[in-house]
N, C-alpha and C. Protein backbone atom coordinates (compact mmCIF):
# COMPACT_ATOMS: atom_id res chain seq x y z
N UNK A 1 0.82 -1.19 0.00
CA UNK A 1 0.00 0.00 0.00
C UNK A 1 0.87 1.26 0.00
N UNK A 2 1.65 1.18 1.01
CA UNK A 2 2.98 2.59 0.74
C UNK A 2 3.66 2.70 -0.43
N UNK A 3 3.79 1.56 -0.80
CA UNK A 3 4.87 1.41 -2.24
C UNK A 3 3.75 2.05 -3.32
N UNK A 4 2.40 1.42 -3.24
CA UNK A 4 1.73 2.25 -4.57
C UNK A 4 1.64 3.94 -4.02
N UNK A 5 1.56 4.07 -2.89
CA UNK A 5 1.27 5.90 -2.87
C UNK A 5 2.38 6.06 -3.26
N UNK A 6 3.54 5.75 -2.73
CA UNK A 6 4.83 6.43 -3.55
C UNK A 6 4.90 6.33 -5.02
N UNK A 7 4.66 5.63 -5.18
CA UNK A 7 4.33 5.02 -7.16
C UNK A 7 3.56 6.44 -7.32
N UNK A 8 2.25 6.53 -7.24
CA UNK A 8 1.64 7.50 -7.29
C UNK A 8 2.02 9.01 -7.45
N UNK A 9 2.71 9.22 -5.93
CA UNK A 9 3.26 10.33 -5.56
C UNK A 9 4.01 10.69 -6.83
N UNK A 10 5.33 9.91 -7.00
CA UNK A 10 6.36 10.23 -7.88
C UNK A 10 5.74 10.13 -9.49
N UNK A 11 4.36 9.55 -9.92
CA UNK A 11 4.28 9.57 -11.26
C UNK A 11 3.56 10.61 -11.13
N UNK A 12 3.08 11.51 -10.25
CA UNK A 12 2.38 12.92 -10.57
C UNK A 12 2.88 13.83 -10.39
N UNK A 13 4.13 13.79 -9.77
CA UNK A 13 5.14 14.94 -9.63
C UNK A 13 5.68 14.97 -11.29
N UNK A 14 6.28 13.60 -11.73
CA UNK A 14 6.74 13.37 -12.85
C UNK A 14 5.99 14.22 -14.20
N UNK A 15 5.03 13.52 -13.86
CA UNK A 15 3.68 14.47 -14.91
C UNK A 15 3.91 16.06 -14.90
N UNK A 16 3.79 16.33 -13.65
CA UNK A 16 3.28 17.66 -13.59
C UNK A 16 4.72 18.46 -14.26
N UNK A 17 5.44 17.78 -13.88
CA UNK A 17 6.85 18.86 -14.21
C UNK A 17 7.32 18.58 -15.65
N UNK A 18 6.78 17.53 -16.09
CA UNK A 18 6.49 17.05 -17.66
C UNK A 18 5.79 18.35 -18.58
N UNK A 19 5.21 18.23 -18.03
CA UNK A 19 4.36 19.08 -18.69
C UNK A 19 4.90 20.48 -18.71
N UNK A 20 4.99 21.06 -20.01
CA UNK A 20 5.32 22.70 -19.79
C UNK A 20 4.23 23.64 -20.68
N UNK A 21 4.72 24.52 -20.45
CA UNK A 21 3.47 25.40 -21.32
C UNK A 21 4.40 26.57 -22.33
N UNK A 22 4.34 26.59 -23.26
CA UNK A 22 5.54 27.48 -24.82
C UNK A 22 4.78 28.40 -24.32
N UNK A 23 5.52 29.71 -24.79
CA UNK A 23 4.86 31.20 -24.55
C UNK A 23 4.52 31.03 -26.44
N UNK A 24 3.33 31.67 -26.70
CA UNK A 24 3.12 32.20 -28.03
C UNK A 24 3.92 33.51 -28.63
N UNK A 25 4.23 33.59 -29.70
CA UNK A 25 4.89 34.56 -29.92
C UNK A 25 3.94 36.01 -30.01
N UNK A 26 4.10 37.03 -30.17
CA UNK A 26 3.63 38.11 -29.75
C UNK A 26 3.66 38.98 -31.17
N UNK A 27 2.58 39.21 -32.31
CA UNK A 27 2.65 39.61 -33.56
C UNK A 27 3.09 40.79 -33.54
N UNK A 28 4.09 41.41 -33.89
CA UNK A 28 4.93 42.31 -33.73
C UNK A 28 4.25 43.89 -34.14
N UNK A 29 4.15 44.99 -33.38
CA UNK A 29 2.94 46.26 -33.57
C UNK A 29 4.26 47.48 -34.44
N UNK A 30 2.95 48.38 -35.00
CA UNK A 30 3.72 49.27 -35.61
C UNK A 30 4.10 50.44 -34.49
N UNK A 31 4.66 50.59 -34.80
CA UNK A 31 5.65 51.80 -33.76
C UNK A 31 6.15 52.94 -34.59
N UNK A 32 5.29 54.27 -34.21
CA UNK A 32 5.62 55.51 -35.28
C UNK A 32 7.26 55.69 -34.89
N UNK A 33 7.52 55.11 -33.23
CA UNK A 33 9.33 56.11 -33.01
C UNK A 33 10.29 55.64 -33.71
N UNK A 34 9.94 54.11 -34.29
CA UNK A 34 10.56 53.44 -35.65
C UNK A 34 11.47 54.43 -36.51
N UNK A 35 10.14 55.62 -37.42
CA UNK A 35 10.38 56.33 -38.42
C UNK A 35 10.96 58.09 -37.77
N UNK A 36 11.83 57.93 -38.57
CA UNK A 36 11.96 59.79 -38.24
C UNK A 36 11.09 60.73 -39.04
N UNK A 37 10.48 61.94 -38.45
CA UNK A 37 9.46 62.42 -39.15
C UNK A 37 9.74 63.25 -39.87
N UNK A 38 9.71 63.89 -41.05
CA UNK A 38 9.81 64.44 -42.11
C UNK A 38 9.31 65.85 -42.20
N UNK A 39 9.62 67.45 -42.27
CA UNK A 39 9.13 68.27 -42.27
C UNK A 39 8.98 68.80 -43.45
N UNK A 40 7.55 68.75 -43.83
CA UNK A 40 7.34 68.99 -45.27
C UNK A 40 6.79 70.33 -45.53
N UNK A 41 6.69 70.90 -46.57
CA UNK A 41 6.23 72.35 -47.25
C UNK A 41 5.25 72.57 -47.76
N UNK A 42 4.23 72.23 -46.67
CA UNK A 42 2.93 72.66 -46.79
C UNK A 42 1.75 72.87 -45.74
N UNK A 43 1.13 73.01 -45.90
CA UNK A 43 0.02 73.89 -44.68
C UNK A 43 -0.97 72.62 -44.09
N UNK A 44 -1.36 71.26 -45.03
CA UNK A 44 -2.17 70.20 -44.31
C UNK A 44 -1.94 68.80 -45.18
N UNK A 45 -1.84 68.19 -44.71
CA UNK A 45 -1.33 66.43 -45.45
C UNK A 45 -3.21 66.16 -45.08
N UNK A 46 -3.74 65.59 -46.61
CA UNK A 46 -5.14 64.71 -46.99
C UNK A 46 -4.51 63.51 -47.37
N UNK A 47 -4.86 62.29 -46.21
CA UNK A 47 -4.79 61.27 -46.87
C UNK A 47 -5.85 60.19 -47.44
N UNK A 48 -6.03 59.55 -48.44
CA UNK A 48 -6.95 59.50 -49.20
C UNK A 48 -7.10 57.56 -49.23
N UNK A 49 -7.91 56.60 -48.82
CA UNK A 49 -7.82 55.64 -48.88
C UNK A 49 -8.83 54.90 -49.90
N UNK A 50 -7.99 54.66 -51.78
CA UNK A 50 -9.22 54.25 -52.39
C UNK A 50 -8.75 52.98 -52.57
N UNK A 51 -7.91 51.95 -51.56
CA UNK A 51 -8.20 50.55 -51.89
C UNK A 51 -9.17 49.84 -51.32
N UNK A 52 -10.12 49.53 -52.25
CA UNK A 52 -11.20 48.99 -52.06
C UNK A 52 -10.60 46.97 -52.03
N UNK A 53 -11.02 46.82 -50.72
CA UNK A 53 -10.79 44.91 -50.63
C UNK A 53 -11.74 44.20 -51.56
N UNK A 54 -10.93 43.54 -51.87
CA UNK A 54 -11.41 42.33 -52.74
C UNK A 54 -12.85 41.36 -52.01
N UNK A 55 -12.24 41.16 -50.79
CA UNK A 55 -13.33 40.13 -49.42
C UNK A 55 -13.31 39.28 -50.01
N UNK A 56 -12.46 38.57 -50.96
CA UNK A 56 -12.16 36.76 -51.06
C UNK A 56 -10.93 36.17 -51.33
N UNK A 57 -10.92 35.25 -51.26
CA UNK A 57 -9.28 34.42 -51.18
C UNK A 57 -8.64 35.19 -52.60
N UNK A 58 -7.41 35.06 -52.65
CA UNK A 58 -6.36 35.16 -51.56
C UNK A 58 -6.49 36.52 -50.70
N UNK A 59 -6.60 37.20 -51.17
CA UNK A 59 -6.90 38.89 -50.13
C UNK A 59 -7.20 38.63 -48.74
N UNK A 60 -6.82 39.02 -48.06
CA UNK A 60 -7.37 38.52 -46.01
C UNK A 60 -6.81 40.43 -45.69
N UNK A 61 -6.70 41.02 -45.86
CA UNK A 61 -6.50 42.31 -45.37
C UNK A 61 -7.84 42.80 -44.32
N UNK A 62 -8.66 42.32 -45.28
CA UNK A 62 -10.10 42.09 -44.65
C UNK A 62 -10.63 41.45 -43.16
N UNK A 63 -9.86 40.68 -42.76
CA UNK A 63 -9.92 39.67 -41.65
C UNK A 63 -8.92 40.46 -40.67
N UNK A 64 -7.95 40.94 -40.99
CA UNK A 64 -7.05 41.56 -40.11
C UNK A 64 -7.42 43.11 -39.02
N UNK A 65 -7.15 43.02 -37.99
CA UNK A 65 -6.85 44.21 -37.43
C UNK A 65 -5.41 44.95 -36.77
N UNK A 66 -5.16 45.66 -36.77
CA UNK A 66 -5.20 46.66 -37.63
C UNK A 66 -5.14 46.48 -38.94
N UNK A 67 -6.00 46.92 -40.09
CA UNK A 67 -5.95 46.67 -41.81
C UNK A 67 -4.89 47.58 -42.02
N UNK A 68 -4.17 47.04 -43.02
CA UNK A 68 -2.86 47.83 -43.43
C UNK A 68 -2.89 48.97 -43.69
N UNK A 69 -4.15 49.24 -44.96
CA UNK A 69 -4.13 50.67 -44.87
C UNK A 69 -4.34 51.69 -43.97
N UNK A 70 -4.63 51.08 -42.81
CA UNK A 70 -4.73 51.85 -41.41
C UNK A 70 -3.00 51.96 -41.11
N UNK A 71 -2.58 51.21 -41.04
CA UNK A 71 -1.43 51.07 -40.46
C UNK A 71 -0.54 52.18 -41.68
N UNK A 72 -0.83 52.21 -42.71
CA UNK A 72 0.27 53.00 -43.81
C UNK A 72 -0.62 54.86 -43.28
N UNK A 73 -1.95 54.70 -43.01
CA UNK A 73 -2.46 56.00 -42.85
C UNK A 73 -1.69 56.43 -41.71
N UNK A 74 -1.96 55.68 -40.66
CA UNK A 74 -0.81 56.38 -39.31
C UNK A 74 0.53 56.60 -39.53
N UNK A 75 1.59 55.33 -40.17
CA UNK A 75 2.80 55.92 -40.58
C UNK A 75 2.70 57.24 -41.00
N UNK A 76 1.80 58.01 -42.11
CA UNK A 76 1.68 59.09 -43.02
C UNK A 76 1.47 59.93 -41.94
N UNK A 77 0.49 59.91 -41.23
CA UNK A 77 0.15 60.97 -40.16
C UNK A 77 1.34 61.33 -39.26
N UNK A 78 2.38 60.31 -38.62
CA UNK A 78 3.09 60.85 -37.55
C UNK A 78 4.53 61.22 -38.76
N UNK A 79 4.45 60.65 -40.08
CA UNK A 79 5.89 60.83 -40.42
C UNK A 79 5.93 62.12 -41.53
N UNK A 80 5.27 62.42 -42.07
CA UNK A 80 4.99 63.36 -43.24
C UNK A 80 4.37 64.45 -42.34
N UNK A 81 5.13 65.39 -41.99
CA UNK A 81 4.18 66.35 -40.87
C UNK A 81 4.71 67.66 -42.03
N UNK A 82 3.03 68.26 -42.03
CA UNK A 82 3.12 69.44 -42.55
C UNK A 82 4.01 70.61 -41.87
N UNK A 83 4.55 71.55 -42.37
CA UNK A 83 5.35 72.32 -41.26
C UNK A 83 5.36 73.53 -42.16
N UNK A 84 4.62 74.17 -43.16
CA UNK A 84 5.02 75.34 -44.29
C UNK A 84 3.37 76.04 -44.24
N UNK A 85 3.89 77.66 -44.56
CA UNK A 85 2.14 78.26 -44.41
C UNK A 85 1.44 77.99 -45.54
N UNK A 86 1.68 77.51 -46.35
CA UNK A 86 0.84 76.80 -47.62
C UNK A 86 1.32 75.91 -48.48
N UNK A 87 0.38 75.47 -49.02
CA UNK A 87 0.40 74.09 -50.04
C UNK A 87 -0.25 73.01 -49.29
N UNK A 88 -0.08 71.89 -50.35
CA UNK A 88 -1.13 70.96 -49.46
C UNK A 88 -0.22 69.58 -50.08
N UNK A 89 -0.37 68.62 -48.91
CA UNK A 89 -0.12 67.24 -49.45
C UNK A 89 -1.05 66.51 -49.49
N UNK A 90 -0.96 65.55 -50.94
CA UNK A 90 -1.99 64.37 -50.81
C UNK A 90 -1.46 63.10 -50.52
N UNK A 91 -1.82 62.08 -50.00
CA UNK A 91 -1.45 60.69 -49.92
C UNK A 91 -2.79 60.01 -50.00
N UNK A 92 -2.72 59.43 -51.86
CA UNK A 92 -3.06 58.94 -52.83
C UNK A 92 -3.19 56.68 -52.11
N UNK A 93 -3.81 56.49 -51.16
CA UNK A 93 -3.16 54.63 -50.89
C UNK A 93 -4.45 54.05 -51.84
N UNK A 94 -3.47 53.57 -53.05
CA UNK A 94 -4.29 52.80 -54.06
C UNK A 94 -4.52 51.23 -53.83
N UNK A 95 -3.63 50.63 -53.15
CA UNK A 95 -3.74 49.28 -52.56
C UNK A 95 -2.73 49.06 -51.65
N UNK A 96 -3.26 47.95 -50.50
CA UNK A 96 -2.61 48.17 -49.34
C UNK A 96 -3.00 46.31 -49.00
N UNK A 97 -2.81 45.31 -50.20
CA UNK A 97 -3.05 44.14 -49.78
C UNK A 97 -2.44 43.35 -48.85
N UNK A 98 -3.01 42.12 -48.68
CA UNK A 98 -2.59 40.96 -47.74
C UNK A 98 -2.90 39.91 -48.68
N UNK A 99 -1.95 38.73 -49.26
CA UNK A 99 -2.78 37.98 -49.69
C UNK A 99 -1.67 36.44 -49.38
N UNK A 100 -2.26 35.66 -48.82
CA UNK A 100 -1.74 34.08 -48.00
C UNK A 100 -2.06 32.99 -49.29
N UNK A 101 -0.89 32.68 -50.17
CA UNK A 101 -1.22 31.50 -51.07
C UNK A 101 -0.59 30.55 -50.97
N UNK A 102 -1.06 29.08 -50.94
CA UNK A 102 0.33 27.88 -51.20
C UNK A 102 0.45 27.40 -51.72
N UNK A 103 1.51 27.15 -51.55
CA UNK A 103 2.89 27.02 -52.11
C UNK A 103 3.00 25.15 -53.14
N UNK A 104 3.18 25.56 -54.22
CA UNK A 104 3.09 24.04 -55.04
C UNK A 104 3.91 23.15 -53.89
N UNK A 105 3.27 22.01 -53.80
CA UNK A 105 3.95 20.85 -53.35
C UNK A 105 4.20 19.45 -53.56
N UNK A 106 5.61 19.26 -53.21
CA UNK A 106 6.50 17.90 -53.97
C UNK A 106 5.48 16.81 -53.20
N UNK A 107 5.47 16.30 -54.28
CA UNK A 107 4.93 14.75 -53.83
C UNK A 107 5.91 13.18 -54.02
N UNK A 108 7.17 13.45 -53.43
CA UNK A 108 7.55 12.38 -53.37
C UNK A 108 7.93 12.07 -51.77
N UNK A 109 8.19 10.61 -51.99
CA UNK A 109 8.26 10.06 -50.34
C UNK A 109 8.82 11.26 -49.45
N UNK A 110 10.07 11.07 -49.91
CA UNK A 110 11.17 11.87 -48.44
C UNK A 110 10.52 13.05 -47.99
N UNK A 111 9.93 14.09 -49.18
CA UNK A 111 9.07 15.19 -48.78
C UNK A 111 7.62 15.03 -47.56
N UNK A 112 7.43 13.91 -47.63
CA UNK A 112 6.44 13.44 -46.80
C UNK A 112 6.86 13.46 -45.24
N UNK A 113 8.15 13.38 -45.02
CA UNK A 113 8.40 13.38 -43.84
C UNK A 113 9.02 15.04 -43.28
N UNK A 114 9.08 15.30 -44.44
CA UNK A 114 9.89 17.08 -43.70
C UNK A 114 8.81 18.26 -43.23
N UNK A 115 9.04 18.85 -42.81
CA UNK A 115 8.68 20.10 -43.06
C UNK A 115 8.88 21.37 -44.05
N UNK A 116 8.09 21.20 -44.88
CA UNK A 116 8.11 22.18 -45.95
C UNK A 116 7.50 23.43 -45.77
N UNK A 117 7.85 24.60 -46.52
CA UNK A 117 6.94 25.52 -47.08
C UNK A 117 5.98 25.06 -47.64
N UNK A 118 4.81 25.55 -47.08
CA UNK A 118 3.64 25.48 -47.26
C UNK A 118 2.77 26.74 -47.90
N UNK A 119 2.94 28.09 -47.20
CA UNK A 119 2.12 29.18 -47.50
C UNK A 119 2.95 30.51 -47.97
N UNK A 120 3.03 31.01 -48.87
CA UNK A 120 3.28 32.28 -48.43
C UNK A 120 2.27 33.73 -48.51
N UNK A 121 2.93 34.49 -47.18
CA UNK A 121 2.22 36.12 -47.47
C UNK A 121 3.02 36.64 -47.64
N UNK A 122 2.14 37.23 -48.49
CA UNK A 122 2.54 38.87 -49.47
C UNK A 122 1.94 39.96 -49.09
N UNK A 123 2.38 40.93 -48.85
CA UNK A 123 2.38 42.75 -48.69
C UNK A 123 2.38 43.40 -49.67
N UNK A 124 1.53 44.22 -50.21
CA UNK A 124 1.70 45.32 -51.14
C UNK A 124 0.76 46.52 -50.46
N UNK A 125 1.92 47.42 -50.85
CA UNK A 125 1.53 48.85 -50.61
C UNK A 125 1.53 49.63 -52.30
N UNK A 126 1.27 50.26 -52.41
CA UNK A 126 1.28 51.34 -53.67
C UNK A 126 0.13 52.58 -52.63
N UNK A 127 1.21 54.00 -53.35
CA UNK A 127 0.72 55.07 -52.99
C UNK A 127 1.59 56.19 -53.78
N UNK A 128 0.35 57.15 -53.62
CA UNK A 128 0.89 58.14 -54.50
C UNK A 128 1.23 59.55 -53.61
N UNK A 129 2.15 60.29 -53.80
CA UNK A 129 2.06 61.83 -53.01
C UNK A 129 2.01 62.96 -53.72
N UNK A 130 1.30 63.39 -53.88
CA UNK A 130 0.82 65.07 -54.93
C UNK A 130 1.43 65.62 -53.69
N UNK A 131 1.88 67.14 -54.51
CA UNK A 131 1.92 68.43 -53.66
C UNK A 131 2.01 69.38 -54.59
N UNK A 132 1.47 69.96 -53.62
CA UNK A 132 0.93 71.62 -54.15
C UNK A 132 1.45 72.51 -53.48
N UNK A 133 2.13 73.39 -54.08
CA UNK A 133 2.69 74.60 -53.55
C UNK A 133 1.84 75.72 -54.47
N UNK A 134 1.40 76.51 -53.85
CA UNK A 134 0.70 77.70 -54.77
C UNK A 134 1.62 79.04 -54.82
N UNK A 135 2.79 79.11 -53.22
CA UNK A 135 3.41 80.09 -53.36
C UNK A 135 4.85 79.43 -54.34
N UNK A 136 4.87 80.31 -54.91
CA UNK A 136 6.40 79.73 -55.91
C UNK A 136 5.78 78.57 -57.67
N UNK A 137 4.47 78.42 -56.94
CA UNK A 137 4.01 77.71 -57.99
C UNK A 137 4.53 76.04 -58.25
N UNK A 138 4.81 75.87 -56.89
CA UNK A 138 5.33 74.19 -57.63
C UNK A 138 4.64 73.06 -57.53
N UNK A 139 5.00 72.15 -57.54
CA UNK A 139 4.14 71.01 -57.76
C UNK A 139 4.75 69.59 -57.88
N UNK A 140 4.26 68.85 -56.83
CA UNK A 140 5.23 66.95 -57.77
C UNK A 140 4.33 65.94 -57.64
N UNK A 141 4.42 65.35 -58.05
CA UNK A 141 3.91 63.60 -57.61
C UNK A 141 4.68 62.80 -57.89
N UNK A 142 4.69 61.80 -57.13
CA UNK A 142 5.65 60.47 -56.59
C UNK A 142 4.38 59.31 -56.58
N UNK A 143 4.84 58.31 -57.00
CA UNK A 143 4.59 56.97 -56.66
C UNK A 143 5.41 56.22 -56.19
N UNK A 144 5.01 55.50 -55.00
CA UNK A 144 5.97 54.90 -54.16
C UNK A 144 4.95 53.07 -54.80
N UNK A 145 5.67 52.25 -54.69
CA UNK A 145 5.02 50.76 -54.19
C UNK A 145 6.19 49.89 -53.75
N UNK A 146 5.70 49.17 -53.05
CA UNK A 146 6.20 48.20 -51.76
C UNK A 146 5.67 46.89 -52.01
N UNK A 147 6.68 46.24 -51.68
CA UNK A 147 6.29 44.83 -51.10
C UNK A 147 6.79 43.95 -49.98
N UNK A 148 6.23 43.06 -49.60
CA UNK A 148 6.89 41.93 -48.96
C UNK A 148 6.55 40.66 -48.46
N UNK A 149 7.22 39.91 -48.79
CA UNK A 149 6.75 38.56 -48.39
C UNK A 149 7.17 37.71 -46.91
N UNK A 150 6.62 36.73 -46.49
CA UNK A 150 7.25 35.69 -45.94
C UNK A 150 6.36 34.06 -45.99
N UNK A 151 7.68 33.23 -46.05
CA UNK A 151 6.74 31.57 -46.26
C UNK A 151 6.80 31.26 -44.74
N UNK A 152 5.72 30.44 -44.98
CA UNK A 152 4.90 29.42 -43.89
C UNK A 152 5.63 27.84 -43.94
N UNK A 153 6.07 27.42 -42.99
CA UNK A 153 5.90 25.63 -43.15
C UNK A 153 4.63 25.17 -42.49
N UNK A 154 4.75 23.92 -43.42
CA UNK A 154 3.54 22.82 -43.30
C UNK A 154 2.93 23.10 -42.04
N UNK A 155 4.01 23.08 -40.40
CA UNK A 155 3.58 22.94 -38.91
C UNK A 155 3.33 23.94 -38.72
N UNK A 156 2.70 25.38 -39.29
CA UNK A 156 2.63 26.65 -38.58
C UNK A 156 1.48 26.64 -38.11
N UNK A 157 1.50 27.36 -36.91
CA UNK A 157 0.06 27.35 -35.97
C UNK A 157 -0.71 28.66 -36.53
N UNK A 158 -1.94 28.85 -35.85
CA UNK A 158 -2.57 30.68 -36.49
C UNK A 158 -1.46 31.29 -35.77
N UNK A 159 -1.38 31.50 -34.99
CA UNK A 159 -0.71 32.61 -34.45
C UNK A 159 0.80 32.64 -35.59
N UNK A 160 1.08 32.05 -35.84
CA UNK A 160 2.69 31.80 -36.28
C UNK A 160 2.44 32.69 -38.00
N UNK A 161 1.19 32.45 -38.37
CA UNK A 161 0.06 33.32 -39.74
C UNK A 161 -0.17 34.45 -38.83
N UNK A 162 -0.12 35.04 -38.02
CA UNK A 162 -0.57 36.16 -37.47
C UNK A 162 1.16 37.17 -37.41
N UNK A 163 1.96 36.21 -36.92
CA UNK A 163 3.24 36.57 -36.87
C UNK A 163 3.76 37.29 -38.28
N UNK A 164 3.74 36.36 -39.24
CA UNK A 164 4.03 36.37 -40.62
C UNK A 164 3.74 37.61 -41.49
N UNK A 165 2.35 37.72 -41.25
CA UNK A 165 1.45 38.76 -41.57
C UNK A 165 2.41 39.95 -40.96
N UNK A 166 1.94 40.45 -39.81
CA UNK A 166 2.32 41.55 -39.39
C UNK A 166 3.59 42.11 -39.53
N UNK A 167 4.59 40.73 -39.51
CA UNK A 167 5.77 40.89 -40.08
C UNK A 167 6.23 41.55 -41.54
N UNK A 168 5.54 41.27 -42.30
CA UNK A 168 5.08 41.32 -43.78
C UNK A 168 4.73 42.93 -43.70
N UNK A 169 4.03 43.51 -43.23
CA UNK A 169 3.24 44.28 -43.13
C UNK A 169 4.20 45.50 -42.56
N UNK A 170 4.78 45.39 -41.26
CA UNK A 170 6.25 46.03 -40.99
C UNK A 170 7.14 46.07 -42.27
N UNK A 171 7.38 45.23 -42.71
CA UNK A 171 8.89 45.32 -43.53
C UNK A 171 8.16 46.12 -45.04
N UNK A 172 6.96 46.17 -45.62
CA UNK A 172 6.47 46.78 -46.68
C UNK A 172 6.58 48.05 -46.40
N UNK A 173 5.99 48.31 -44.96
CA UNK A 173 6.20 49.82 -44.27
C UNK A 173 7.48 50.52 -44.62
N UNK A 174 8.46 49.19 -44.12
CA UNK A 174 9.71 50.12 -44.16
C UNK A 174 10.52 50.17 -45.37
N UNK A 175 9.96 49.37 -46.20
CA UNK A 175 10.80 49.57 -47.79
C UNK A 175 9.89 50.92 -48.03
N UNK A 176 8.33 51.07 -47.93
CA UNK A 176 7.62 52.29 -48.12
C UNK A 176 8.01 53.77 -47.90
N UNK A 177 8.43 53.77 -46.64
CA UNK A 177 9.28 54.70 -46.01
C UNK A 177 10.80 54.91 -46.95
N UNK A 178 11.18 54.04 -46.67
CA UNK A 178 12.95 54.06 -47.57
C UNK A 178 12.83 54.64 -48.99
N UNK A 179 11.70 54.10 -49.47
CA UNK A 179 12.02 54.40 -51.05
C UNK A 179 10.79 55.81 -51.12
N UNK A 180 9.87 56.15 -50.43
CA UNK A 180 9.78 57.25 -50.33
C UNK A 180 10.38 58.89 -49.85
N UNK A 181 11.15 58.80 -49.09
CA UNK A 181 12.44 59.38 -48.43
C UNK A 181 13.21 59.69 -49.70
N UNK A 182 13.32 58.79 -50.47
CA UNK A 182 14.88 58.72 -51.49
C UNK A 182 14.14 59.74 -52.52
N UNK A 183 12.78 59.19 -53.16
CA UNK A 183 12.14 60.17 -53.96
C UNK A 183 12.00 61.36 -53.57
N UNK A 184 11.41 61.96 -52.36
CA UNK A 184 11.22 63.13 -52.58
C UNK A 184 12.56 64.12 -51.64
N UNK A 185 13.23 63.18 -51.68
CA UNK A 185 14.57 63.78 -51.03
C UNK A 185 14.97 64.93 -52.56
N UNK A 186 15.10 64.59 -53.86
CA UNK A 186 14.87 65.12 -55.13
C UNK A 186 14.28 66.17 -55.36
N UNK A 187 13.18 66.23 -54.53
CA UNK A 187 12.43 67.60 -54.87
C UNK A 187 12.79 68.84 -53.67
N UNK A 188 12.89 69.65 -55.29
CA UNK A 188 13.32 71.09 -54.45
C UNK A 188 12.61 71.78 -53.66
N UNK A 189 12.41 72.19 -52.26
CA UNK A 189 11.31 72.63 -52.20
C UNK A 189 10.66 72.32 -51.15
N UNK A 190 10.48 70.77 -50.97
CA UNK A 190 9.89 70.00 -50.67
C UNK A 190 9.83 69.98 -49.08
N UNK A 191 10.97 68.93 -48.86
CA UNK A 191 11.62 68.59 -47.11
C UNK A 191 12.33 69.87 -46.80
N UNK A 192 11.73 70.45 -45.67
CA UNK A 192 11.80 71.61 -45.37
C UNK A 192 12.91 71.18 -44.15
N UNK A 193 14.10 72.31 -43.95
CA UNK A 193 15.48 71.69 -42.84
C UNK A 193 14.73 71.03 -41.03
């Protein structure tokens, strides 16, 4: 009778400390202190959101919160700061997708046992920036577009698609940012000291 409580005892200690619990990973948020903000030459930044979602496969921008084009409207708001007594900026976001497709897959034995790529997401941004200067008379537009991807294996959990995503979604930001910077770094006028 003692020998089974100890049996007991020690196979539920065993268990219990067996057992562990993984932390989930944590889908990574946009952060304006990321970007340095930009002082531009004009009196009010309109930003303008005409990507209209698809709402079916592959597109999921739809399913997400924060939706990207939210996330590219706030970048615009804290980083493009008006700072001049006139003119006006536009920010033109023509598409701001999400779209999760997979990935052709090998059908022979050995592949059966690995872990493969399975999915990938894709990021696209495209946007446009008008400006208007009325004093001096000037004027530009820029088109910026972005992308970015990342693949999925076969074992990814949602969250690990939640990871991916947002990840995706960061790094489009910041090619967005980079290669917008470089363009209107060009214009005279423009980025005010």
């Amino acid at each position: 009778m003692l020998l089974q409580r100890l049996f007991i005892i020690v196979g539920s200690v065993f268990i219990l400390t067996a057992c562990q619990t993984t932390e989930l990973p944590a889908p990574p948020k946009f952060e304006a202190s990321a970007y340095a903000p930009l002082s531009l030459n004009a009196r009010k930044l309109d930003i303008i959101n005409n990507w209209i979602m698809p709402l079916q496969d592959p597109y999921q921008e739809h399913l997400l919160q924060p939706k990207p084009s939210d996330v590219l409207a706030d970048w615009a708001s804290r980083v493009l700061l008006p700072a001049g007594g006139s003119g006006e900026l536009i920010l033109d976001i023509s598409e701001a997708s999400v779209t999760i497709s997979d990935l052709p897959k090998s059908e022979t034995l050995l592949d059966s046992f690995t872990d493969r790529q399975d999915s990938i997401v894709r990021v696209t941004y495209s946007a446009m920036l008008m400006w208007i200067q009325p004093v001096g008379g000037q004027q530009a537009a820029v088109e910026v577009r972005a992308s970015a991807s990342q693949t999925l294996p076969e074992s990814s959990r949602p969250v690990d698609f939640d990871v991916a995503i947002q990840e995706a979604i960061l790094s489009a930001l910041a090619e967005m940012d980079q290669k917008l910077r470089a363009e209107i770094a060009g214009l005279n006028g423009l980025v005010l000291p």
